[in-house]
C-alpha atoms as a PDB file:
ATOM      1  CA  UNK A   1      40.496 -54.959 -69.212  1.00  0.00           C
ATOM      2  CA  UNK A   2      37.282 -53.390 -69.216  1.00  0.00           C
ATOM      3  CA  UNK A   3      37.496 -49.639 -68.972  1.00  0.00           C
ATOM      4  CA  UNK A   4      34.208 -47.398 -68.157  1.00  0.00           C
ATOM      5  CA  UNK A   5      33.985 -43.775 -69.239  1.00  0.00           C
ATOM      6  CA  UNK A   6      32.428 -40.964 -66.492  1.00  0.00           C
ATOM      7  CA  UNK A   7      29.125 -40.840 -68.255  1.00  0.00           C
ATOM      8  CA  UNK A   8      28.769 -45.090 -68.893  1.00  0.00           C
ATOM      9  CA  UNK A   9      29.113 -45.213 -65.028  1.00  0.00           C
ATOM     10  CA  UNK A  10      26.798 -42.892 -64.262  1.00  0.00           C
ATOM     11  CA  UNK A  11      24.170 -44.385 -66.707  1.00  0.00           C
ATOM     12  CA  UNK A  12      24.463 -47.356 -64.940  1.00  0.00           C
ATOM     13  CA  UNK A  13      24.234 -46.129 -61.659  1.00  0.00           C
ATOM     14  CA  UNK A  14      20.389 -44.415 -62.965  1.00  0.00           C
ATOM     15  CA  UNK A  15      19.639 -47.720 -64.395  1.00  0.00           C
ATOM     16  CA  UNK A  16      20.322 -49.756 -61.488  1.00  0.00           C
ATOM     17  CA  UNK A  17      18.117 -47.109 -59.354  1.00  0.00           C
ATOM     18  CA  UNK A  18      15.425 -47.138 -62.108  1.00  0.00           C
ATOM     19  CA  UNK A  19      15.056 -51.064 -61.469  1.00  0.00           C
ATOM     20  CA  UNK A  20      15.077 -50.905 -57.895  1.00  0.00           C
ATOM     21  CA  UNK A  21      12.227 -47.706 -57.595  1.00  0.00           C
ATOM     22  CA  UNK A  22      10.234 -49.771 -60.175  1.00  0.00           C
ATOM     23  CA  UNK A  23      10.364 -52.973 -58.351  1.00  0.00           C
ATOM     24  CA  UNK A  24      10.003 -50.844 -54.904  1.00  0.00           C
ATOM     25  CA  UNK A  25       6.792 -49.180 -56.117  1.00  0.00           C
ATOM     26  CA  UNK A  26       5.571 -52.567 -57.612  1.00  0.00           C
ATOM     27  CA  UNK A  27       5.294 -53.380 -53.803  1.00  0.00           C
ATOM     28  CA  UNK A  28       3.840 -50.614 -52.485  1.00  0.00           C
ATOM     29  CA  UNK A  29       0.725 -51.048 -55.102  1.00  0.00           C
ATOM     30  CA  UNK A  30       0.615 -54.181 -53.930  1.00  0.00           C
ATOM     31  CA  UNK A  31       0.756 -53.736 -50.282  1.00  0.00           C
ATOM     32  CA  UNK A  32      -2.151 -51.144 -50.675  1.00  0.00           C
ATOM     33  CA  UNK A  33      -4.376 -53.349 -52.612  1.00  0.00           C
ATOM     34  CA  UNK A  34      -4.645 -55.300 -49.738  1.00  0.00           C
ATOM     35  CA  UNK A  35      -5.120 -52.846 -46.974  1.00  0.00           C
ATOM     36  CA  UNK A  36      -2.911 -50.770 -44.475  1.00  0.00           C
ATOM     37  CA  UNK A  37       0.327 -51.582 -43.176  1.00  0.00           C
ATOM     38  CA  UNK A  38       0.444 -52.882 -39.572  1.00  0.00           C
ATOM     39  CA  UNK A  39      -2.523 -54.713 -39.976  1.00  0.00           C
ATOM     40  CA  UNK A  40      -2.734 -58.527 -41.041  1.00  0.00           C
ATOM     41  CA  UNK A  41      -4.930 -57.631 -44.662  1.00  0.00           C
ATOM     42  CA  UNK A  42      -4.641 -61.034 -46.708  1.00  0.00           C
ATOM     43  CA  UNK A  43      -4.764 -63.214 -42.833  1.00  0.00           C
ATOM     44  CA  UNK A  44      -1.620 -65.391 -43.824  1.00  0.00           C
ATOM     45  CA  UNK A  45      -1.279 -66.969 -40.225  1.00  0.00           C
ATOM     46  CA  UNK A  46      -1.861 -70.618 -40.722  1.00  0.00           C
ATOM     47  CA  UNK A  47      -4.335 -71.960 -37.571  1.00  0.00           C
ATOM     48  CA  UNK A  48      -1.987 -72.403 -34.935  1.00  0.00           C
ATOM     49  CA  UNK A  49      -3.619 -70.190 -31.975  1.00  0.00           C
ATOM     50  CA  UNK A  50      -4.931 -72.339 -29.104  1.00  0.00           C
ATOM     51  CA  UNK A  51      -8.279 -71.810 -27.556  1.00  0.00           C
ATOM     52  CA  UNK A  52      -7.389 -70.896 -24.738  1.00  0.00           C
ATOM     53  CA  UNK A  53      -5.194 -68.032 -26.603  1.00  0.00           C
ATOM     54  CA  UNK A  54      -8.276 -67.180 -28.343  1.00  0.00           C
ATOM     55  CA  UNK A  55     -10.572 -67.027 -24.952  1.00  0.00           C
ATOM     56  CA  UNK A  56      -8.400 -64.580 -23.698  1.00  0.00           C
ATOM     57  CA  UNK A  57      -8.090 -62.567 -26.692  1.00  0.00           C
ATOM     58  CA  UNK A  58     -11.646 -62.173 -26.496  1.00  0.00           C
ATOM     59  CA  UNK A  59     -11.908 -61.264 -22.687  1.00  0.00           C
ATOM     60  CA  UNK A  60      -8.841 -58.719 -22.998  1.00  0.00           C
ATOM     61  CA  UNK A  61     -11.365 -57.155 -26.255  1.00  0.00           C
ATOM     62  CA  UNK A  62     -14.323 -57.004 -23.714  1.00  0.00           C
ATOM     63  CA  UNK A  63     -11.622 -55.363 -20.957  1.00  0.00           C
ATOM     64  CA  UNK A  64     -10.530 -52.628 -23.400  1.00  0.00           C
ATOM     65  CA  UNK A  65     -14.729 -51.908 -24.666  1.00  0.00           C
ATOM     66  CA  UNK A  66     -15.486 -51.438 -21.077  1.00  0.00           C
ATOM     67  CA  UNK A  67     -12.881 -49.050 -20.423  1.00  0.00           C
ATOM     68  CA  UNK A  68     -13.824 -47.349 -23.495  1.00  0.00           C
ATOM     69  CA  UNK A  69     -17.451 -46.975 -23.322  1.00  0.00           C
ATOM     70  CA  UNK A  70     -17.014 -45.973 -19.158  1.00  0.00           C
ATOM     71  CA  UNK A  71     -15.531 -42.824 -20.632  1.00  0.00           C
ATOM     72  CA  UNK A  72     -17.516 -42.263 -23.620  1.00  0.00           C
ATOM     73  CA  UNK A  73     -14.898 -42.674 -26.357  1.00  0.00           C
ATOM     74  CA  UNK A  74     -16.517 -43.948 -29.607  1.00  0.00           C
ATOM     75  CA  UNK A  75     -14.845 -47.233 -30.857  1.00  0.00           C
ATOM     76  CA  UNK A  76     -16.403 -49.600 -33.704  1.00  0.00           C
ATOM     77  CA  UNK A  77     -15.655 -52.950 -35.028  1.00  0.00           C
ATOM     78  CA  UNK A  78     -12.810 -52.302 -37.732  1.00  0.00           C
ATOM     79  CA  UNK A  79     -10.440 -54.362 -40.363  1.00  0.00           C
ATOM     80  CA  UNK A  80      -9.663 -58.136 -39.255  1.00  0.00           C
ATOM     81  CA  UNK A  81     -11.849 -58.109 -36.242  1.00  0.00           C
ATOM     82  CA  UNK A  82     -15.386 -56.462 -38.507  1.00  0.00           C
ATOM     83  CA  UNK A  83     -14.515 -59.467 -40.542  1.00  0.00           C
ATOM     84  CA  UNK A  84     -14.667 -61.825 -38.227  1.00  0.00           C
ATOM     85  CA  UNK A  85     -17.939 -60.274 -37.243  1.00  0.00           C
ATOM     86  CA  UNK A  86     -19.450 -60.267 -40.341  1.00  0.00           C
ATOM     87  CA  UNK A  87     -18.171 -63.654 -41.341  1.00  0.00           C
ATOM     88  CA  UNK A  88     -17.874 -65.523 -38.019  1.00  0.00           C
ATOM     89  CA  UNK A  89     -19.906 -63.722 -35.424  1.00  0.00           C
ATOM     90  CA  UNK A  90     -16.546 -64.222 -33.459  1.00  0.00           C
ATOM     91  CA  UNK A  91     -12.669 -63.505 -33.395  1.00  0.00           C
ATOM     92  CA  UNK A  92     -11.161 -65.050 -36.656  1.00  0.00           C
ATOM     93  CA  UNK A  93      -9.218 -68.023 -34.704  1.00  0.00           C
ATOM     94  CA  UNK A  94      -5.769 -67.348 -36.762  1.00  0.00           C
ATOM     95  CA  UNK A  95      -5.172 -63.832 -35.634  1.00  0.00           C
ATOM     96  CA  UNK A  96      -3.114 -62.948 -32.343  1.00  0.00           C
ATOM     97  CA  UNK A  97      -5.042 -59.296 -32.060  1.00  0.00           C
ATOM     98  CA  UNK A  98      -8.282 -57.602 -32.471  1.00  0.00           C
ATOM     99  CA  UNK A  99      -8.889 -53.518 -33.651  1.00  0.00           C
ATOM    100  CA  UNK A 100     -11.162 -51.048 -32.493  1.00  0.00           C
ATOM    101  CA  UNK A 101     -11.324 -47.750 -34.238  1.00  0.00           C
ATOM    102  CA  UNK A 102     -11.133 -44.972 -32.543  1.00  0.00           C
ATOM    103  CA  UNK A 103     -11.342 -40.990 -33.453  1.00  0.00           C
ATOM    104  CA  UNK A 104      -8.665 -38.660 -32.783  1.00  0.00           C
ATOM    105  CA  UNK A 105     -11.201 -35.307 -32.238  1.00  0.00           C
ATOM    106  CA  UNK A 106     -12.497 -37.644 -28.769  1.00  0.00           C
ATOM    107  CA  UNK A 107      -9.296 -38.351 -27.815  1.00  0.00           C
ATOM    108  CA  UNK A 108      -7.492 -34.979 -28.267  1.00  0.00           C
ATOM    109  CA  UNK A 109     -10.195 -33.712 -25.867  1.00  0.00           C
ATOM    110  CA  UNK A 110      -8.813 -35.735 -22.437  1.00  0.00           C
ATOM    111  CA  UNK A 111      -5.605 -35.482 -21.139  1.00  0.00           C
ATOM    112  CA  UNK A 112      -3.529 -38.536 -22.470  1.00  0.00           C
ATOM    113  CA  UNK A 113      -1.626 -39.163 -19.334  1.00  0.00           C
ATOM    114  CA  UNK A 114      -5.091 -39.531 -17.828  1.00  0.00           C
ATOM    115  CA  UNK A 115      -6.264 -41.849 -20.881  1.00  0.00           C
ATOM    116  CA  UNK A 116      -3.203 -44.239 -20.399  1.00  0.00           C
ATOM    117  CA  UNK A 117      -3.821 -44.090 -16.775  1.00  0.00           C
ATOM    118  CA  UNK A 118      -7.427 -45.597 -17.121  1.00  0.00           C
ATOM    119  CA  UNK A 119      -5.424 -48.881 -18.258  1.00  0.00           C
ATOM    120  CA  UNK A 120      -2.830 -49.099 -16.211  1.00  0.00           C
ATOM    121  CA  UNK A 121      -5.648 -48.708 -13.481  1.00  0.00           C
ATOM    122  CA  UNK A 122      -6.643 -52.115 -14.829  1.00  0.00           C
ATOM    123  CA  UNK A 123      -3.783 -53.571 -15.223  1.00  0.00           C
ATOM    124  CA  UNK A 124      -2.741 -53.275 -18.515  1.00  0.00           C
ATOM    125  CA  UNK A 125       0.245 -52.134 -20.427  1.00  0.00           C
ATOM    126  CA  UNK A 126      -0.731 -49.203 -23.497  1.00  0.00           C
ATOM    127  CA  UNK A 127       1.768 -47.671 -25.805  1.00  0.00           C
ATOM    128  CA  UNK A 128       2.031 -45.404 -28.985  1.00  0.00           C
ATOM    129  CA  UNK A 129       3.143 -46.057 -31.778  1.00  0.00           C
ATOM    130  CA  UNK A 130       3.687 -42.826 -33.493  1.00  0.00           C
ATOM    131  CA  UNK A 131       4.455 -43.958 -36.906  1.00  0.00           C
ATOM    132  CA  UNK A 132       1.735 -45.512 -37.304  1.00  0.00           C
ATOM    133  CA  UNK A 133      -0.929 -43.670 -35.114  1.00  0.00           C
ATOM    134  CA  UNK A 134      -2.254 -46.765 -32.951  1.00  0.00           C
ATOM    135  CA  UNK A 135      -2.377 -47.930 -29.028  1.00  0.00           C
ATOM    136  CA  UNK A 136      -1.463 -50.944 -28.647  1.00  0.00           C
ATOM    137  CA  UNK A 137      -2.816 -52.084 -25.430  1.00  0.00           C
ATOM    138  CA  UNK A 138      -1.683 -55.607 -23.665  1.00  0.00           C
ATOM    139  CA  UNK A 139      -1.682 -57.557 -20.184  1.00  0.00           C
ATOM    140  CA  UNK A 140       1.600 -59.160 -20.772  1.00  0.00           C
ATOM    141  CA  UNK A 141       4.480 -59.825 -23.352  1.00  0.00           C
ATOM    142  CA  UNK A 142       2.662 -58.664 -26.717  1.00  0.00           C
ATOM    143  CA  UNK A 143       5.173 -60.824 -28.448  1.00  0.00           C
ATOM    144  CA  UNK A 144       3.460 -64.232 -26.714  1.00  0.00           C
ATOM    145  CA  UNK A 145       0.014 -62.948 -25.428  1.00  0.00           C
ATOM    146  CA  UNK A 146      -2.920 -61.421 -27.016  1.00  0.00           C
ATOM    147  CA  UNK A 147      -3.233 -57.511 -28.076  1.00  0.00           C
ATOM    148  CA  UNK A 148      -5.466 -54.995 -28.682  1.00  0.00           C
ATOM    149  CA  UNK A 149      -4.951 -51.996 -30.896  1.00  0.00           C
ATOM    150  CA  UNK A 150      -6.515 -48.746 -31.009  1.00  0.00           C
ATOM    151  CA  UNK A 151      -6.533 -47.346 -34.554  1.00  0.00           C
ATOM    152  CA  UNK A 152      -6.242 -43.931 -34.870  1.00  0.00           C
ATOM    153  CA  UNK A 153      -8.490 -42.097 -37.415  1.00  0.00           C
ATOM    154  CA  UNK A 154      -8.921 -38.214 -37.683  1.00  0.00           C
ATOM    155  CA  UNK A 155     -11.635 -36.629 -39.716  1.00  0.00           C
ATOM    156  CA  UNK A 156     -11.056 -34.567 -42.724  1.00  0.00           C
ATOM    157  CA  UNK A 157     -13.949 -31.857 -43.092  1.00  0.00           C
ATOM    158  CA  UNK A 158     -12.772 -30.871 -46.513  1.00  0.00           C
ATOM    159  CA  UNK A 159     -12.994 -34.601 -47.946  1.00  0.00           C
ATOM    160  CA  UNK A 160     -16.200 -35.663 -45.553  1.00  0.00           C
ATOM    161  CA  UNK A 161     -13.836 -38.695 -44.850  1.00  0.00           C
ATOM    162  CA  UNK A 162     -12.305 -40.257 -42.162  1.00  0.00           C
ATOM    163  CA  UNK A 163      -8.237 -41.010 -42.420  1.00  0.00           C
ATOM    164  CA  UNK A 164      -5.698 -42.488 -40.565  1.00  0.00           C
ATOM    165  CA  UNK A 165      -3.125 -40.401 -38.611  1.00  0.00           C
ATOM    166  CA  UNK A 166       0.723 -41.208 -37.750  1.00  0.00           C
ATOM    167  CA  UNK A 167       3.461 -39.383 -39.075  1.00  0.00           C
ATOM    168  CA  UNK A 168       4.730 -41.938 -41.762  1.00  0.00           C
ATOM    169  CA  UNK A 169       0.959 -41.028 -43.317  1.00  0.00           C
ATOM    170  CA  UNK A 170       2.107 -37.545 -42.544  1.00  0.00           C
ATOM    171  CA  UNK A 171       4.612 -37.285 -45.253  1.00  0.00           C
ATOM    172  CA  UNK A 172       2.351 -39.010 -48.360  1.00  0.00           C
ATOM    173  CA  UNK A 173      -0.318 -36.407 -50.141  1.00  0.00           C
ATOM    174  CA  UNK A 174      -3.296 -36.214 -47.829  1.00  0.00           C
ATOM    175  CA  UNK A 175      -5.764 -36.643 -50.304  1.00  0.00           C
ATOM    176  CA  UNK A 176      -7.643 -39.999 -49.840  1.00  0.00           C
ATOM    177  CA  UNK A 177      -7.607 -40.703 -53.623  1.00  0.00           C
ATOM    178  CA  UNK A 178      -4.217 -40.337 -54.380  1.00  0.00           C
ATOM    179  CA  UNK A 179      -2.824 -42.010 -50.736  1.00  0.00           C
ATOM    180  CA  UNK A 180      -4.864 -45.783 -50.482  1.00  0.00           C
ATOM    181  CA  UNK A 181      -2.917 -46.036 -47.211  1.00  0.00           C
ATOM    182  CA  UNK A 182      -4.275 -43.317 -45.272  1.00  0.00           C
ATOM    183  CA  UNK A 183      -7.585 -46.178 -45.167  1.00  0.00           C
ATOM    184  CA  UNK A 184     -10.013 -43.269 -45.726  1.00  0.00           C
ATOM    185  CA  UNK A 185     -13.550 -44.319 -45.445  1.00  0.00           C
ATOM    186  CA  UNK A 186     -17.009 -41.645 -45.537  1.00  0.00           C
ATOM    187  CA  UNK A 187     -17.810 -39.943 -42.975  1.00  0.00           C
ATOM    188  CA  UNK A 188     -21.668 -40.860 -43.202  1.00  0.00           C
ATOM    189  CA  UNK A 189     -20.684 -44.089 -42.146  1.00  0.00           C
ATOM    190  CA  UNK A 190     -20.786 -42.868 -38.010  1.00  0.00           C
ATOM    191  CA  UNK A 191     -23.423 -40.006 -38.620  1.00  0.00           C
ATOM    192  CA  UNK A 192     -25.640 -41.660 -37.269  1.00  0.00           C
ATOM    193  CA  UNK A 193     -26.575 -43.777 -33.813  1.00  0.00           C
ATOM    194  CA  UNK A 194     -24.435 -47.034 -34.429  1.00  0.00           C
ATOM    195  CA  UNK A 195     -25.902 -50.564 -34.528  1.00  0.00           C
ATOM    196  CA  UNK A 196     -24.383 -53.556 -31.970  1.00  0.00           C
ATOM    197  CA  UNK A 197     -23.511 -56.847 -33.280  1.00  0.00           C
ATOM    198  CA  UNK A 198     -22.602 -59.708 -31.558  1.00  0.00           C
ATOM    199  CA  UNK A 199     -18.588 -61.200 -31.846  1.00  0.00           C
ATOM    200  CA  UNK A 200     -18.073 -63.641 -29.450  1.00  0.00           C
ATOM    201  CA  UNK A 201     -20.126 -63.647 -26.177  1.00  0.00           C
ATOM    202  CA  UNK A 202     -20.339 -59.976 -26.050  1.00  0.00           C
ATOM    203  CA  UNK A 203     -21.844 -57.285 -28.531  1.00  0.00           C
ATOM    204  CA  UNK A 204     -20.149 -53.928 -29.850  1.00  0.00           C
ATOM    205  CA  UNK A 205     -20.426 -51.019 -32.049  1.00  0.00           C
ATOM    206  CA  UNK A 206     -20.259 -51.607 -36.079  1.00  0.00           C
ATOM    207  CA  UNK A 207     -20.119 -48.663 -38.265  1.00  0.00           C
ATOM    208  CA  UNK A 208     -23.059 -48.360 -40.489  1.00  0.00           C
ATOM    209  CA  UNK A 209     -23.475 -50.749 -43.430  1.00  0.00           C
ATOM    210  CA  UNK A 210     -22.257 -53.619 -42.188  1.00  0.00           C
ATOM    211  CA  UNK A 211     -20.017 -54.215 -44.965  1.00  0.00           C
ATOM    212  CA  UNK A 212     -19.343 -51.238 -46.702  1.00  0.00           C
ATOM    213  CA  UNK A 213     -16.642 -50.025 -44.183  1.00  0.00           C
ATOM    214  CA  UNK A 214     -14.845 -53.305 -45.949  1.00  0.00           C
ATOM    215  CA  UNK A 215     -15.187 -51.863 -49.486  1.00  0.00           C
ATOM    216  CA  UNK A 216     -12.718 -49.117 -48.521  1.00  0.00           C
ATOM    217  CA  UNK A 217     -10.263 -50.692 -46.397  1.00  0.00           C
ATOM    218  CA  UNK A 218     -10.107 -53.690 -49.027  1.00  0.00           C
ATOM    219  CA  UNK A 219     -10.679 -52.444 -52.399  1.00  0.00           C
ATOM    220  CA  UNK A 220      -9.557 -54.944 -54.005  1.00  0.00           C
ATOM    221  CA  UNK A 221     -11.301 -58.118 -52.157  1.00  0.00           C
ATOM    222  CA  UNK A 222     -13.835 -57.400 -50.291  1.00  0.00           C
ATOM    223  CA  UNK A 223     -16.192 -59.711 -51.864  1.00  0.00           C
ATOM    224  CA  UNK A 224     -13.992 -62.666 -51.731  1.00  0.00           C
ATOM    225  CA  UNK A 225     -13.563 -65.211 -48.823  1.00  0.00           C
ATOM    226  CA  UNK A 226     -10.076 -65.386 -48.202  1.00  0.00           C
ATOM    227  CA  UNK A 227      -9.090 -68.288 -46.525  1.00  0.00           C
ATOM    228  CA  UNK A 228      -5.815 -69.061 -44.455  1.00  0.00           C
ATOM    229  CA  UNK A 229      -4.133 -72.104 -44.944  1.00  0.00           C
ATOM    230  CA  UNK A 230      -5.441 -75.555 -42.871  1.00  0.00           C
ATOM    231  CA  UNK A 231      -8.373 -73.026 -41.936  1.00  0.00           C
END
């Protein structure tokens, strides 16, 4: 019979929890080398999405612009949707939803029972999510039917950057170096009046640089072409 003293159990017990936060951390680099939770980063979805799933992803975009730019609220091209801008000139066909960035100082300034009201004047369904500081704005069941999300991002004076809000990013260290998933990018990049592109049939605001919002948000592959699978 195998007998353990007090302190060979509890040396166990801090070796088994060493393993695990090793392993667990080993993720979390790896999950911010590719970009921000939430968001598709490394586009995994093989090319299933119909066109006509894709048409109306791209009409329920336009829906959600107009709304926006009727009231003024800055929104640019960000993460999978700026790729498929800069790569496609059109919605990547294996993703279900497209992003717009938007800026928390714009939208703290309106009453947000009267900002969720401008969609559901239109028809649409908008929620919260409050972990992870988006809108995620729909005209049916999100779970079958295209989405849109509004990404939250909040300027930081003291850095000159731009970072995401949501209380999960809350409770890291707010400093952009030392918290990749906060998706901090310069503020110089929306200083100054912001080109149009063209995605799709219809054109929209980019941030400046083209690409270089990319470099931020993917650090680690920016500058590769990262294919799906039977894409």
């Amino acid at each position: 019979m195998i007998r353990f003293s007090l302190f060979k159990l509890v040396a166990l017990i801090f070796l088994c929890l060493g393993f695990y936060y090793i392993a667990r951390w080993q993720i979390i680099l790896h999950n911010n080398g590719t970009g921000s939770t939430g968001v598709q980063q490394r586009f995994l979805h093989t090319c299933n999405l119909s066109e006509p799933y894709r048409n109306e992803l791209e009409q329920l975009f336009d829906r959600v612009h107009k709304i926006l730019d009727r009231q003024s609220i800055t929104h640019i091209l960000c993460y999978g949707t700026l790729w498929g801008q800069i790569r496609m000139a059109k919605m990547l066909p294996w993703r279900r939803k497209a992003e717009f960035c938007v800026f928390n100082e714009e939208l703290m300034a309106r009453e947000e029972a009267r900002f969720l009201r401008l969609f559901y004047s239109h028809n649409l369904k908008i929620y919260y999510i409050h972990s992870e500081g988006l809108y995620r704005i729909f005209s049916d069941n999100p779970d079958v039917s295209p989405y849109v999300e509004l990404v939250v991002f909040q300027r930081d004076d003291a850095q000159s950057m731009y970072k995401r809000v949501g209380w999960r990013r809350r409770l890291m260290p707010p400093h952009c170096d030392w918290t990749p998933s906060l998706d901090c990018f310069p503020s110089h990049l929306l200083e100054k009046v912001l080109p149009r592109r063209k995605l799709g049939h219809f054109f929209y605001h980019v941030p400046m640089g083209g690409i270089e919002l990319q470099k931020y948000h993917y650090a680690q592959n920016w500058w590769k072409d990262v294919r799906v699978f039977n894409c």
